[in-house]
N, C-alpha and C. Protein backbone atom coordinates (compact mmCIF):
# COMPACT_ATOMS: atom_id res chain seq x y z
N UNK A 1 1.31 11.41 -23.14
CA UNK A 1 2.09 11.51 -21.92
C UNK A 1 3.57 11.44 -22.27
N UNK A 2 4.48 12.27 -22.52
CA UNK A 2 5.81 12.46 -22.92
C UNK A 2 6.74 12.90 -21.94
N UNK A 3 5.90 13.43 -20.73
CA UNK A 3 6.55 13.68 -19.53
C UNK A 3 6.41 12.97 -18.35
N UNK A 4 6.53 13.35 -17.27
CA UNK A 4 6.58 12.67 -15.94
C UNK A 4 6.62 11.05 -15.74
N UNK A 5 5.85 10.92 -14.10
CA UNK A 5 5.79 9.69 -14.26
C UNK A 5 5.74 8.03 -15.08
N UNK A 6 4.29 8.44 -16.16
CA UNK A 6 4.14 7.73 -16.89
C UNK A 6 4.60 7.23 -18.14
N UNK A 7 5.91 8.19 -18.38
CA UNK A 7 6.86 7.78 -19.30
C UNK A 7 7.92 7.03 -18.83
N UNK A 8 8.26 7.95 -17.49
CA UNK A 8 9.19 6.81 -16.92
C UNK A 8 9.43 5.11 -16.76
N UNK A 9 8.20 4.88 -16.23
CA UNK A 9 7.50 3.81 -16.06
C UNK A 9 7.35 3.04 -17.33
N UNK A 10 7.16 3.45 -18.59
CA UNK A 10 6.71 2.50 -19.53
C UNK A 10 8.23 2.28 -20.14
N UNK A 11 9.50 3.40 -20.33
CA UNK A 11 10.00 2.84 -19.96
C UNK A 11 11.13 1.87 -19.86
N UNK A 12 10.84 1.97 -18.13
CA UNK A 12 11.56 0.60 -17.50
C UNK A 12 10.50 -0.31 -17.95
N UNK A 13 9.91 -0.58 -18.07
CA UNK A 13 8.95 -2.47 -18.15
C UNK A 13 8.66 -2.57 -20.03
N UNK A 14 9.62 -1.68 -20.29
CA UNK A 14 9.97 -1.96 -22.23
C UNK A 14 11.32 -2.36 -22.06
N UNK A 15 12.32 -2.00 -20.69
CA UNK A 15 13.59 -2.03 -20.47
C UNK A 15 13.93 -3.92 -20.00
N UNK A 16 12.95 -4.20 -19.01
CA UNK A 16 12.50 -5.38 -18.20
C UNK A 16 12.95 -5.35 -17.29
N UNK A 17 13.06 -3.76 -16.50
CA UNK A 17 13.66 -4.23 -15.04
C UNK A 17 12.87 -5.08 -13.97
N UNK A 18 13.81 -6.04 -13.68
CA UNK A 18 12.70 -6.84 -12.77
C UNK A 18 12.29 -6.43 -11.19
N UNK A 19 11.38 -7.32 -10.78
CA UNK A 19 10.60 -6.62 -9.53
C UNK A 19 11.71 -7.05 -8.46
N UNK A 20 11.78 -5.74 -7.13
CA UNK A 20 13.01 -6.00 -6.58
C UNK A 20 14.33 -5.35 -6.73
N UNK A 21 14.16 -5.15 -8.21
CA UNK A 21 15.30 -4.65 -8.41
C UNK A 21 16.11 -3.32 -7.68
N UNK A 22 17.00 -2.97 -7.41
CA UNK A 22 17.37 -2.29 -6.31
C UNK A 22 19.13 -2.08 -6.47
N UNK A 23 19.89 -1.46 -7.48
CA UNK A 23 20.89 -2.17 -7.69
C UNK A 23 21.20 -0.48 -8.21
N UNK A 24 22.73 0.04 -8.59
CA UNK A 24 23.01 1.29 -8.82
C UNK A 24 22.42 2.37 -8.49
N UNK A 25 21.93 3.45 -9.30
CA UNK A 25 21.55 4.44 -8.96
C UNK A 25 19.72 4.14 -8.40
N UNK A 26 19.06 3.11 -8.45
CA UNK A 26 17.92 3.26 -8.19
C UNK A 26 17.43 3.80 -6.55
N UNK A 27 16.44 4.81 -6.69
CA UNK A 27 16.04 5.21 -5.54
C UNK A 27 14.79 4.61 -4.90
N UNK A 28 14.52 4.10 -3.83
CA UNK A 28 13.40 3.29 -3.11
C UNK A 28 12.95 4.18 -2.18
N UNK A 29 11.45 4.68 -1.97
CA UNK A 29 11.12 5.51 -0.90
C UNK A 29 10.39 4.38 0.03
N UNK A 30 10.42 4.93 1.21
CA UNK A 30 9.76 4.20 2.29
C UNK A 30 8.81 4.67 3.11
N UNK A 31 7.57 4.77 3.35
CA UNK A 31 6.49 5.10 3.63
C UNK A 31 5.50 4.29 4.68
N UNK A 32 5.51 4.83 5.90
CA UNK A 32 4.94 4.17 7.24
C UNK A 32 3.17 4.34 6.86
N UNK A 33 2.27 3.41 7.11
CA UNK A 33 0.75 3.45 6.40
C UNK A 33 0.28 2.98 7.49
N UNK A 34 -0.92 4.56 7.62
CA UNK A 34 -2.18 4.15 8.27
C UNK A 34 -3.16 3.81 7.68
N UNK A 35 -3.87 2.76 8.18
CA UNK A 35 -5.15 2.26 7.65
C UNK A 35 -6.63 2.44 8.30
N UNK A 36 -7.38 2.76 7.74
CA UNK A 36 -8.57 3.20 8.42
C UNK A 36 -9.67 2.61 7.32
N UNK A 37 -10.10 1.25 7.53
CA UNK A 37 -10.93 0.57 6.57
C UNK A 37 -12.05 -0.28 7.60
N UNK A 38 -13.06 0.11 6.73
CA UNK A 38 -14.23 -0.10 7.23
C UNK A 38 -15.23 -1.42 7.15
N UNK A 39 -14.95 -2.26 7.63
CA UNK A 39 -15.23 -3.60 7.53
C UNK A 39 -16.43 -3.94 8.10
N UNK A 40 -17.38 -4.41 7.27
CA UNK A 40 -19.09 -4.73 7.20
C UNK A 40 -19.30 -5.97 7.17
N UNK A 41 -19.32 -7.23 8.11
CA UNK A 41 -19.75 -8.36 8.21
C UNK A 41 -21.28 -8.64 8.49
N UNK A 42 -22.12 -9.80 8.20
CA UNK A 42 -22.85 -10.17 8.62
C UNK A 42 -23.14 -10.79 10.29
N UNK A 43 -24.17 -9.93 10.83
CA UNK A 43 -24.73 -10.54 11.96
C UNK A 43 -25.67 -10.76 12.71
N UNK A 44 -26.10 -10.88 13.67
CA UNK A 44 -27.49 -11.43 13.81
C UNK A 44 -28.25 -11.03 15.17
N UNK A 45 -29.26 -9.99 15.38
CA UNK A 45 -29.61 -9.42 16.68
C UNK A 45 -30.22 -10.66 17.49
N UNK A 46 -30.69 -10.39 19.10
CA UNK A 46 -30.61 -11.50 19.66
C UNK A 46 -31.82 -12.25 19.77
N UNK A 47 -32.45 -11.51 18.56
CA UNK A 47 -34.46 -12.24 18.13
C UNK A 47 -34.02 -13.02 16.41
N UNK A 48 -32.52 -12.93 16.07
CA UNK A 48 -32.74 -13.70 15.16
C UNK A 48 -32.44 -12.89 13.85
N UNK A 49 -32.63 -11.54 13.72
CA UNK A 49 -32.91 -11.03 12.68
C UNK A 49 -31.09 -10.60 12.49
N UNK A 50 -30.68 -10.69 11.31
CA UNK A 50 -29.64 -10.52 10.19
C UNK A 50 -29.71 -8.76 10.51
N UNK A 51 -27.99 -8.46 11.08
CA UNK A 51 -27.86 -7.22 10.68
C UNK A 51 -26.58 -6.96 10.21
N UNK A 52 -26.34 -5.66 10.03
CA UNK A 52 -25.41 -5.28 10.38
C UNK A 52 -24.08 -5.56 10.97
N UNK A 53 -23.08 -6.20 11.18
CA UNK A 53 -21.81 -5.70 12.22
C UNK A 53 -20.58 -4.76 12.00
N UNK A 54 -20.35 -3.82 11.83
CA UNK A 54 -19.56 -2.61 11.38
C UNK A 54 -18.12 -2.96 12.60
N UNK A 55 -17.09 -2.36 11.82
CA UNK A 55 -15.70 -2.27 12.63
C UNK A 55 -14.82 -1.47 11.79
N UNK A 56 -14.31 -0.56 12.02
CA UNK A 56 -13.38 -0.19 11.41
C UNK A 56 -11.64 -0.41 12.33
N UNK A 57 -10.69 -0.99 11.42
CA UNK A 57 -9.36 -1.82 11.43
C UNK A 57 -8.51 -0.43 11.07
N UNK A 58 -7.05 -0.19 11.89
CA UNK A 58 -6.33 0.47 12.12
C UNK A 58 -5.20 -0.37 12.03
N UNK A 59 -3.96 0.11 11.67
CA UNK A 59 -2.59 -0.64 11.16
C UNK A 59 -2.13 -1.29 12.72
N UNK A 60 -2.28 -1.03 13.69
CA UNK A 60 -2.25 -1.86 14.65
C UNK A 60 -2.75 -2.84 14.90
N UNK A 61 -4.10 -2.96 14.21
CA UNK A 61 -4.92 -4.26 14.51
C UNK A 61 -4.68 -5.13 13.10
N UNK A 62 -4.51 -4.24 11.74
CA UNK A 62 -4.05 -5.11 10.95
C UNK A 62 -2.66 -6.04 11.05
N UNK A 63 -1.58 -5.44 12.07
CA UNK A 63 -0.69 -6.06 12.50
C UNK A 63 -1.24 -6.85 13.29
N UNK A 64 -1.49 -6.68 14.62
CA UNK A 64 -1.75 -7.96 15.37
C UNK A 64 -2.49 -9.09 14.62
N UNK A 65 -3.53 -8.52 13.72
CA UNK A 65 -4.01 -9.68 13.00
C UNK A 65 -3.29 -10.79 12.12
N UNK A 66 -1.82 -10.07 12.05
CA UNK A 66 -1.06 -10.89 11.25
C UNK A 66 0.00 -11.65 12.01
N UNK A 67 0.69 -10.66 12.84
CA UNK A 67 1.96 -11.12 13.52
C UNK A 67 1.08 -11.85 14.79
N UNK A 68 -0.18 -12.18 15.52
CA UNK A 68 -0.46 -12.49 16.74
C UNK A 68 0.17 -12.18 17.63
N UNK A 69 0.71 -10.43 17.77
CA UNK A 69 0.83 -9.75 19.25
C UNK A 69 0.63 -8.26 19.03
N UNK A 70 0.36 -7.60 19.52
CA UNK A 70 0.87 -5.94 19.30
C UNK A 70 1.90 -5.51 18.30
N UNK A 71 2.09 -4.65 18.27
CA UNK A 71 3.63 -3.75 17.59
C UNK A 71 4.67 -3.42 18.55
N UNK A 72 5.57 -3.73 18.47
CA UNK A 72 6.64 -2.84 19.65
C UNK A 72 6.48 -1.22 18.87
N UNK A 73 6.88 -0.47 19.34
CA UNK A 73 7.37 1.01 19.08
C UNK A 73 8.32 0.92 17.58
N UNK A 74 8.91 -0.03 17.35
CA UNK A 74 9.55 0.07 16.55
C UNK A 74 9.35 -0.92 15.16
N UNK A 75 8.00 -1.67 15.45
CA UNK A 75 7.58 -2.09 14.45
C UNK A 75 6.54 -1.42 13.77
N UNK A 76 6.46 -1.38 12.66
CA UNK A 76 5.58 -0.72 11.87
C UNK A 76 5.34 -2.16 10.40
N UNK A 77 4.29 -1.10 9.94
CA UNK A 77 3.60 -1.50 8.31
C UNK A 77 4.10 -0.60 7.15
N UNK A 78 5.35 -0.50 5.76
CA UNK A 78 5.53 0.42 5.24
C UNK A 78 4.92 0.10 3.67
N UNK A 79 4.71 0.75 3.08
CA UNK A 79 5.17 0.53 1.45
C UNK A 79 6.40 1.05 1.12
N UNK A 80 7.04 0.19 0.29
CA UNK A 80 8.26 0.50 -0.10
C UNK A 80 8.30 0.41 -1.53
N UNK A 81 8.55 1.76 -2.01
CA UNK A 81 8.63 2.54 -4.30
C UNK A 81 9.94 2.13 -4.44
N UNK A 82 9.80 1.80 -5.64
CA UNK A 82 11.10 2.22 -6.38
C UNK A 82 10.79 3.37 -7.39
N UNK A 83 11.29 4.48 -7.00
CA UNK A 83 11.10 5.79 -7.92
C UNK A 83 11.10 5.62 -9.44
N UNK A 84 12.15 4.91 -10.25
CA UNK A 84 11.76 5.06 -11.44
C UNK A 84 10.93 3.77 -11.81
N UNK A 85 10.15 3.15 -11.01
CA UNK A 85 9.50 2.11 -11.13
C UNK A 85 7.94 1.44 -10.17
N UNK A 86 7.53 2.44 -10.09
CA UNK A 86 6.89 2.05 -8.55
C UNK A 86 5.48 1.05 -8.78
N UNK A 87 5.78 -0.15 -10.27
CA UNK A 87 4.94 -1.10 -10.49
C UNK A 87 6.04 -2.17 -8.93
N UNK A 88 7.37 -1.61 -8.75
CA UNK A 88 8.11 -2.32 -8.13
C UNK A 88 7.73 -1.53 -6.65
N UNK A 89 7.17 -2.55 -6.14
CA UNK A 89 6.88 -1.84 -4.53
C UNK A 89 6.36 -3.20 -4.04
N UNK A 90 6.12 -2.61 -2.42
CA UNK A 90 6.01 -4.05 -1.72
C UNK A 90 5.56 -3.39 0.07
N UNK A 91 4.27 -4.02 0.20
CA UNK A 91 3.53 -3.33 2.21
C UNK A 91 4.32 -4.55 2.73
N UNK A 92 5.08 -4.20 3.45
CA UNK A 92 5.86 -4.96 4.67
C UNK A 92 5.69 -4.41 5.81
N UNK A 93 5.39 -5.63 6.76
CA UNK A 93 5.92 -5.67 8.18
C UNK A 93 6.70 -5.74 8.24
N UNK A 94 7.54 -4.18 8.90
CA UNK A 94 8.82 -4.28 9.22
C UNK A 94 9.33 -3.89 10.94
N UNK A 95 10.34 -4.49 11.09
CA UNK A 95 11.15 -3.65 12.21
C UNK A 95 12.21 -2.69 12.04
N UNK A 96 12.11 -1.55 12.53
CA UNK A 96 12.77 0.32 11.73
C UNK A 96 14.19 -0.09 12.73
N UNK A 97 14.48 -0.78 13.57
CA UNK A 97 15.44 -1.18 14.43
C UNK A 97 16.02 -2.29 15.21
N UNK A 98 16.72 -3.01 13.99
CA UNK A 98 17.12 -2.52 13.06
C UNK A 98 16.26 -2.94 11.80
N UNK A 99 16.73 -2.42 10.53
CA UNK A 99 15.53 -2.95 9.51
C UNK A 99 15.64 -4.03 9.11
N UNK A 100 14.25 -5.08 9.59
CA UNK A 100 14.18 -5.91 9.53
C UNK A 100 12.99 -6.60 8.23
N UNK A 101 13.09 -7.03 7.59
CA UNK A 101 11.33 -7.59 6.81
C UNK A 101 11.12 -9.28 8.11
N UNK A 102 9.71 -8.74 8.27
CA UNK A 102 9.06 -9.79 9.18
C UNK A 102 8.14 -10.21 8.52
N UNK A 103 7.43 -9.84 7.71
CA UNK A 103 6.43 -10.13 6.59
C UNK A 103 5.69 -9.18 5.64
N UNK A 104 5.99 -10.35 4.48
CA UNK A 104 5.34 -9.45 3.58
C UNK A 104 3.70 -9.57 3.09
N UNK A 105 3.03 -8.27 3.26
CA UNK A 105 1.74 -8.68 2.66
C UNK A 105 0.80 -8.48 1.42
N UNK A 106 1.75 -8.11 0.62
CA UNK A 106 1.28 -8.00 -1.00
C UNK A 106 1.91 -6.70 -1.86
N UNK A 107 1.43 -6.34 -2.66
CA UNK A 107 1.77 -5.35 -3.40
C UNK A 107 0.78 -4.94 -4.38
N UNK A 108 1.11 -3.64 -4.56
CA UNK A 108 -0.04 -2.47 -5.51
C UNK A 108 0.12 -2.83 -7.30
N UNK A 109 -0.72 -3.36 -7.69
CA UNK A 109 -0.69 -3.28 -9.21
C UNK A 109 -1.55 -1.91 -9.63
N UNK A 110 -0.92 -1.46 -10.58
CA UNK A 110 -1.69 -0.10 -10.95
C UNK A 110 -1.51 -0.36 -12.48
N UNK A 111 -3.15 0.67 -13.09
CA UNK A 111 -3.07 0.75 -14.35
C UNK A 111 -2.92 2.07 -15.01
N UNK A 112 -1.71 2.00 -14.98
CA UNK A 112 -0.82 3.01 -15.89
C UNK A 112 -1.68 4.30 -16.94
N UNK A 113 -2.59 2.76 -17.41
CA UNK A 113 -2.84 3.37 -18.77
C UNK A 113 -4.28 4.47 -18.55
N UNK A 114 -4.48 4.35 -17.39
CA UNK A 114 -6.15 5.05 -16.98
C UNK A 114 -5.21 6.11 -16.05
N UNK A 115 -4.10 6.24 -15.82
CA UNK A 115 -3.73 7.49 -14.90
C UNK A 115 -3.66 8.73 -15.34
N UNK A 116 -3.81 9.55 -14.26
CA UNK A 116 -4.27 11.34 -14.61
C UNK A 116 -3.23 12.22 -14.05
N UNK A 117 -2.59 12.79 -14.80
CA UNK A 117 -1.17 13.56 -14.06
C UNK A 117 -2.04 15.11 -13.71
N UNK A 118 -1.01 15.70 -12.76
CA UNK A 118 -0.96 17.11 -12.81
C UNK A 118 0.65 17.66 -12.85
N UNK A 119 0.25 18.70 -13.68
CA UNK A 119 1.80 19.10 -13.59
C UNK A 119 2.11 20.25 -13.25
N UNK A 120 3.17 20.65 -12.94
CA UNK A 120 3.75 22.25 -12.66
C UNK A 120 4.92 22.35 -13.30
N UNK A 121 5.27 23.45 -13.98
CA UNK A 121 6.04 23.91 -15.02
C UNK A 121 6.85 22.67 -15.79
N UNK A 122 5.97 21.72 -15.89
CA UNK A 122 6.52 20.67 -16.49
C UNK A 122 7.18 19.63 -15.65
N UNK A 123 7.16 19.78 -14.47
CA UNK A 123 6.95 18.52 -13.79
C UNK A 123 5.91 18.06 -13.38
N UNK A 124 6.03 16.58 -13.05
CA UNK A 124 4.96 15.86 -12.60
C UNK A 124 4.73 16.27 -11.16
N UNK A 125 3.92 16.28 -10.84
CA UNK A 125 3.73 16.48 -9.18
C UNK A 125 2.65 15.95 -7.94
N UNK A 126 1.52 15.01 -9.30
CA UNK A 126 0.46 14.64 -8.25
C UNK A 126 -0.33 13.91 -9.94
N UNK A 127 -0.57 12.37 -9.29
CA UNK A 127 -0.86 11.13 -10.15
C UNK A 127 -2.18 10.86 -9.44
N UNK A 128 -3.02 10.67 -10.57
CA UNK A 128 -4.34 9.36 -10.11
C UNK A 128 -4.11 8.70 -10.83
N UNK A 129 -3.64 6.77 -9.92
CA UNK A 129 -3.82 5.77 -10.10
C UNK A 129 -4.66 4.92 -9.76
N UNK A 130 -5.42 4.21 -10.78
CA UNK A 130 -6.13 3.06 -10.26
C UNK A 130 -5.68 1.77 -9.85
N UNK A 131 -5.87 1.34 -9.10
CA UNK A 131 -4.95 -0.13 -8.54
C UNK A 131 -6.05 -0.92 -7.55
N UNK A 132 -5.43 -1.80 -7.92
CA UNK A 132 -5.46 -2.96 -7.25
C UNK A 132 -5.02 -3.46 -5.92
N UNK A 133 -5.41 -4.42 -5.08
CA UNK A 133 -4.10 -4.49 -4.15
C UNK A 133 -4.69 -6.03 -3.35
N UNK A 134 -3.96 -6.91 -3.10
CA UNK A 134 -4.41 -7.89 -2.29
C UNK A 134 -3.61 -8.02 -1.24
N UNK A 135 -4.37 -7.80 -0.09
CA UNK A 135 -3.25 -8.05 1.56
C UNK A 135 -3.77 -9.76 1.65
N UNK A 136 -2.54 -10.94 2.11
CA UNK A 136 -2.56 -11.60 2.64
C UNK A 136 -1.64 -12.25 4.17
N UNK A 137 -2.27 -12.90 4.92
CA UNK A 137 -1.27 -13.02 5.72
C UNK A 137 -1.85 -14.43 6.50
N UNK A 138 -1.18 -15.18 7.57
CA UNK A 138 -1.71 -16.22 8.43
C UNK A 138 -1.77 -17.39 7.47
N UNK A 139 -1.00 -17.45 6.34
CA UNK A 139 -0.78 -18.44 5.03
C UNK A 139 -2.16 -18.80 4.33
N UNK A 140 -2.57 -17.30 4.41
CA UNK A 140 -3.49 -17.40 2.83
C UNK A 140 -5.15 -17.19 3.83
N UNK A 141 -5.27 -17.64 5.16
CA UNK A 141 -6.47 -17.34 6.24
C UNK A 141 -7.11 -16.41 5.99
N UNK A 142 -5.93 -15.34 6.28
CA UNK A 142 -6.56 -14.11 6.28
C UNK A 142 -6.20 -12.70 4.89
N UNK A 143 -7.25 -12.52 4.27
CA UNK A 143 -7.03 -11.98 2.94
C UNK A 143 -7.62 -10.61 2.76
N UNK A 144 -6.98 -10.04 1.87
CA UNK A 144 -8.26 -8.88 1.38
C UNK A 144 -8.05 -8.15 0.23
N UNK A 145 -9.02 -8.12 -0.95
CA UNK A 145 -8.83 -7.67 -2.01
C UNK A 145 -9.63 -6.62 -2.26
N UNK A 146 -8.66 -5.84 -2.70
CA UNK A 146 -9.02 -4.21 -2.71
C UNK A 146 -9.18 -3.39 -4.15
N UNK A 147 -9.80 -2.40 -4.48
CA UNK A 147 -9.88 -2.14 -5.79
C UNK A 147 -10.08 -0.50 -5.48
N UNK A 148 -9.39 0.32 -5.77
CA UNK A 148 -9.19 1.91 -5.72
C UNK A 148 -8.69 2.89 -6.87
N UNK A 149 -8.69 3.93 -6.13
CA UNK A 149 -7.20 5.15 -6.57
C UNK A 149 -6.48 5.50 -5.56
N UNK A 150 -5.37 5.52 -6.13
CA UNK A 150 -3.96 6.14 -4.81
C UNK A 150 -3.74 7.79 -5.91
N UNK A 151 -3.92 8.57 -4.62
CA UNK A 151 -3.74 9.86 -5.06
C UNK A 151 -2.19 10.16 -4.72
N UNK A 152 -1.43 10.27 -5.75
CA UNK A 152 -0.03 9.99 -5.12
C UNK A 152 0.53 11.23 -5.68
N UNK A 153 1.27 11.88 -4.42
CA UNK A 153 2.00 13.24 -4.40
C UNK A 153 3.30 13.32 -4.65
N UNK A 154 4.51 13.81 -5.38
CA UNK A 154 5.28 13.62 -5.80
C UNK A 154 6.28 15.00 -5.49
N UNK A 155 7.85 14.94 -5.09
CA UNK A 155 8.44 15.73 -5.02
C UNK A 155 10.03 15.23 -5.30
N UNK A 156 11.14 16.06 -5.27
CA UNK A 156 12.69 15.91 -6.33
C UNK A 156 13.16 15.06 -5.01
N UNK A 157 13.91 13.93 -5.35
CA UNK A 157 14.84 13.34 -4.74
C UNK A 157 15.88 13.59 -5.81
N UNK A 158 17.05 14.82 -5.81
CA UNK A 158 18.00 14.60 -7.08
C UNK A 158 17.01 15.31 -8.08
N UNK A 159 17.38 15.11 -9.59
CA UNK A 159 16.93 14.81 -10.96
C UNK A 159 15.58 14.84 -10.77
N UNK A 160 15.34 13.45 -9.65
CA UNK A 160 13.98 12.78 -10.48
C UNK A 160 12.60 13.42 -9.18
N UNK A 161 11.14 12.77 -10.25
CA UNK A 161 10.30 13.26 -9.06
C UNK A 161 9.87 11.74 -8.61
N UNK A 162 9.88 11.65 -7.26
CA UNK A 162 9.69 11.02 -6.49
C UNK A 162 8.37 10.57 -5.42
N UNK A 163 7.91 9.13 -5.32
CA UNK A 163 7.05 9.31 -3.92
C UNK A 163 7.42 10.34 -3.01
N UNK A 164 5.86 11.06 -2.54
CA UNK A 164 6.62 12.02 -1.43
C UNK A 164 5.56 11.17 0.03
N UNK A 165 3.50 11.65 -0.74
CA UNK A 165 2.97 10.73 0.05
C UNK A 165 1.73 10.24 -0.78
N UNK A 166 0.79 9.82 -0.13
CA UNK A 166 -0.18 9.50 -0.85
C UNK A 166 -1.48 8.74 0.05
N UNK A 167 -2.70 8.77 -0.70
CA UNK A 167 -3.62 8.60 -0.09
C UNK A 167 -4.19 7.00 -0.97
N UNK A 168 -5.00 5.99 -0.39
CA UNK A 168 -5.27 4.92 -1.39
C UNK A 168 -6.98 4.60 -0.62
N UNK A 169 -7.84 5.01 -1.29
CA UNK A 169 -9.28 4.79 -1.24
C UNK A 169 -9.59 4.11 -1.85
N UNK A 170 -10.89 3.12 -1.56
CA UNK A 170 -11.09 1.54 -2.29
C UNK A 170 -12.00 1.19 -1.74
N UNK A 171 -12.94 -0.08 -1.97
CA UNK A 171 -14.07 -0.75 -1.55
C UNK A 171 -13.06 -2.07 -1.74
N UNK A 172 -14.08 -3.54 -1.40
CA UNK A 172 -13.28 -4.64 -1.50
C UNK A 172 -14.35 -5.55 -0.76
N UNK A 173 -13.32 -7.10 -0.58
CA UNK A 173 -13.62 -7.49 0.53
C UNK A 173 -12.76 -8.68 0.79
N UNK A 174 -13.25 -9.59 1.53
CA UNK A 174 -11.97 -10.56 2.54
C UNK A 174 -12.52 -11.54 3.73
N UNK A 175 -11.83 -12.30 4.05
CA UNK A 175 -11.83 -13.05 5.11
C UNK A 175 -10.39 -12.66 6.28
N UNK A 176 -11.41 -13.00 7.39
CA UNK A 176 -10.61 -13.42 8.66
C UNK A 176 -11.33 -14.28 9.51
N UNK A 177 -10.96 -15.35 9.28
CA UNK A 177 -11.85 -16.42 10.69
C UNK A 177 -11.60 -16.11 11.75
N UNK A 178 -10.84 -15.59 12.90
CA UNK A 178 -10.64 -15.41 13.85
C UNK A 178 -11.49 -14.14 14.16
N UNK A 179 -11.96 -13.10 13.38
CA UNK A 179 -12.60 -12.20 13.57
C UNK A 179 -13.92 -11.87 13.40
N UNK A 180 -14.14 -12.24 11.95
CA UNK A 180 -15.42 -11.84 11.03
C UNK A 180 -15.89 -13.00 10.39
N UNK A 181 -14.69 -13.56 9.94
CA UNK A 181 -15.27 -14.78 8.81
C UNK A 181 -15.40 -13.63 7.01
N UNK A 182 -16.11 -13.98 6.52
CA UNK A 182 -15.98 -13.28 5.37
C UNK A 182 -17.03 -11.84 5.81
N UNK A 183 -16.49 -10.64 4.95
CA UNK A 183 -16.94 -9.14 5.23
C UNK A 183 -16.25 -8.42 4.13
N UNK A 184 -17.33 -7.26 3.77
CA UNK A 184 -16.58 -6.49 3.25
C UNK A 184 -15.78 -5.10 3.23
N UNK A 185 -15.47 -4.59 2.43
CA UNK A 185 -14.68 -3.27 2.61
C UNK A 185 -15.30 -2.24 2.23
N UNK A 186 -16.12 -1.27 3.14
CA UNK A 186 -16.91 -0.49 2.64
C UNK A 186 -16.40 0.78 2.30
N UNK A 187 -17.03 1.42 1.61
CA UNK A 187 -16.91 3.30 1.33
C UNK A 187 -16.36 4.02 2.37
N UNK A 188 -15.54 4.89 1.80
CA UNK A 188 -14.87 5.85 2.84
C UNK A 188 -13.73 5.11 3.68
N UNK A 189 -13.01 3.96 3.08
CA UNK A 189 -11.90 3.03 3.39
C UNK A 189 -10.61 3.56 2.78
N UNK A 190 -9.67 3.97 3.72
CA UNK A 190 -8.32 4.41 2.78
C UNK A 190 -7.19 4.05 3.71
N UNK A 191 -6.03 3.77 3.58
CA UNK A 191 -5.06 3.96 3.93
C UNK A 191 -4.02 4.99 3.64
N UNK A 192 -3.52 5.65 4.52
CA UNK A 192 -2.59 6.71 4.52
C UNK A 192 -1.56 6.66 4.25
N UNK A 193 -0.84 6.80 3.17
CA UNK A 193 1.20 6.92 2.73
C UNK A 193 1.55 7.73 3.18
N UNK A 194 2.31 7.63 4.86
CA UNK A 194 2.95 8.70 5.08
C UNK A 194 4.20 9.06 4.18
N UNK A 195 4.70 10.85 4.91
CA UNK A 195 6.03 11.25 3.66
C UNK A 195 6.84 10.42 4.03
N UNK A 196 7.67 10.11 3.13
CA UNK A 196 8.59 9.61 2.99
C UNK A 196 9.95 9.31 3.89
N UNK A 197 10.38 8.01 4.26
CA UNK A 197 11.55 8.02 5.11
C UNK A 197 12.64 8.89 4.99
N UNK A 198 12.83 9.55 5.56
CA UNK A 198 14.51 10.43 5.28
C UNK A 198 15.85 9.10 5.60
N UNK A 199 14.99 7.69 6.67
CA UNK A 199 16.38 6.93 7.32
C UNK A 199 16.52 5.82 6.51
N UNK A 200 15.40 5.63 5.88
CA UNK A 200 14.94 4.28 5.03
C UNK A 200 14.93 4.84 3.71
N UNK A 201 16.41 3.70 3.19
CA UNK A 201 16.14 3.89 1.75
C UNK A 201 16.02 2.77 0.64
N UNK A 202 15.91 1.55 1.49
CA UNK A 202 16.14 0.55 0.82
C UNK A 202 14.47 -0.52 0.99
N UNK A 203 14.84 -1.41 -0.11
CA UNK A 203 14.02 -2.76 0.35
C UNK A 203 14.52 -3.37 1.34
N UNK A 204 13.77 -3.82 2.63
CA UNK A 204 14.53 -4.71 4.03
C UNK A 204 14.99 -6.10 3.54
N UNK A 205 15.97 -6.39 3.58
CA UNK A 205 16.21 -7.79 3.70
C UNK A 205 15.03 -8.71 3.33
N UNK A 206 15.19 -9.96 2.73
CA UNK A 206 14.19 -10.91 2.17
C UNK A 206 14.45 -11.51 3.57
């Protein structure tokens, strides 16, 4: 790998830029995420017998599950890259008006070393990563650990190639007492990276 992404990346973290970092020329994309994950708890029909309880969770309900109310219009769930670094990223609850961080609920570890480029005339343009990911929120209550690939699409901000969007499919599983209690994350679970902010270019405020 002598080109694209995965050179970039190795690198900054031979360089030691740290996580966060956000300082001169670095570029941060910002990306609004739908979630559509399929959550399989245990339950029990009304003779007794153990079944089934199926639900599938949408970024609205993963918000209310965290913040305890709805979304206004102007709150959302983003991931936020740092282009020449995107081990540096971070899913926040944010408010787009103005930008606010209201909470943060984890971040994507990916393994570099198992990723699959495609390229076009020698750029990078579309990555399979395997990753990781743990959402927490409600001080540790409510959790969920995830294990996938993010099919991540790439296009020029400038020079460089950049998050544009991306897809993240995974199995897992988690707790929520208020909902399920422990359940897991079944097949055909992904969340959606929309394209990229044109208004948002930064990490929100700590």
């Amino acid at each position: 790998m002598t080109k694209g992404i995965g050179f970039v990346i190795a690198l900054a973290l031979i360089a030691g830029i740290p996580i966060r970092a956000n300082s001169g020329a670095a570029i941060v994309t910002a990306h609004e995420l739908s979630f559509s994950m399929k959550l399989v708890a245990q339950g029990q029909e009304n003779d007794g017998d153990d079944k089934f309880d199926k639900e599938t969770v949408d970024a609205k309900e993963v918000f209310e599950e965290c913040r305890g109310a709805p979304p206004t219009k102007t709150q959302k769930i983003y991931l936020f890259m740092n282009c020449s670094t995107p081990s540096t990223n971070a899913i926040i609850i944010i408010d787009t008006d103005p930008l606010t961080n209201l909470e943060e609920l984890g971040e994507l570890t990916f393994d570099f070393a198992r990723q699959i480029e495609r390229e076009s005339n020698g750029d990078t343009k579309e990555v399979l990563i395997p990753f990781t990911l743990e959402l927490e929120c409600n001080g540790g209550d409510t959790n969920i650990d995830l294990t996938g690939v993010m099919d991540l699409k790439l296009s020029n901000i400038g020079p460089q190639e950049c998050p544009d969007t991306a897809k993240l499919t995974f199995t897992g599983g988690g707790n929520t007492p208020s909902v399920f209690g422990n359940f897991l994350v079944n097949k055909d679970s992904s969340i959606t990276v929309k394209k990229r902010s044109a208004s948002i270019t930064t990490f929100p405020p700590l």
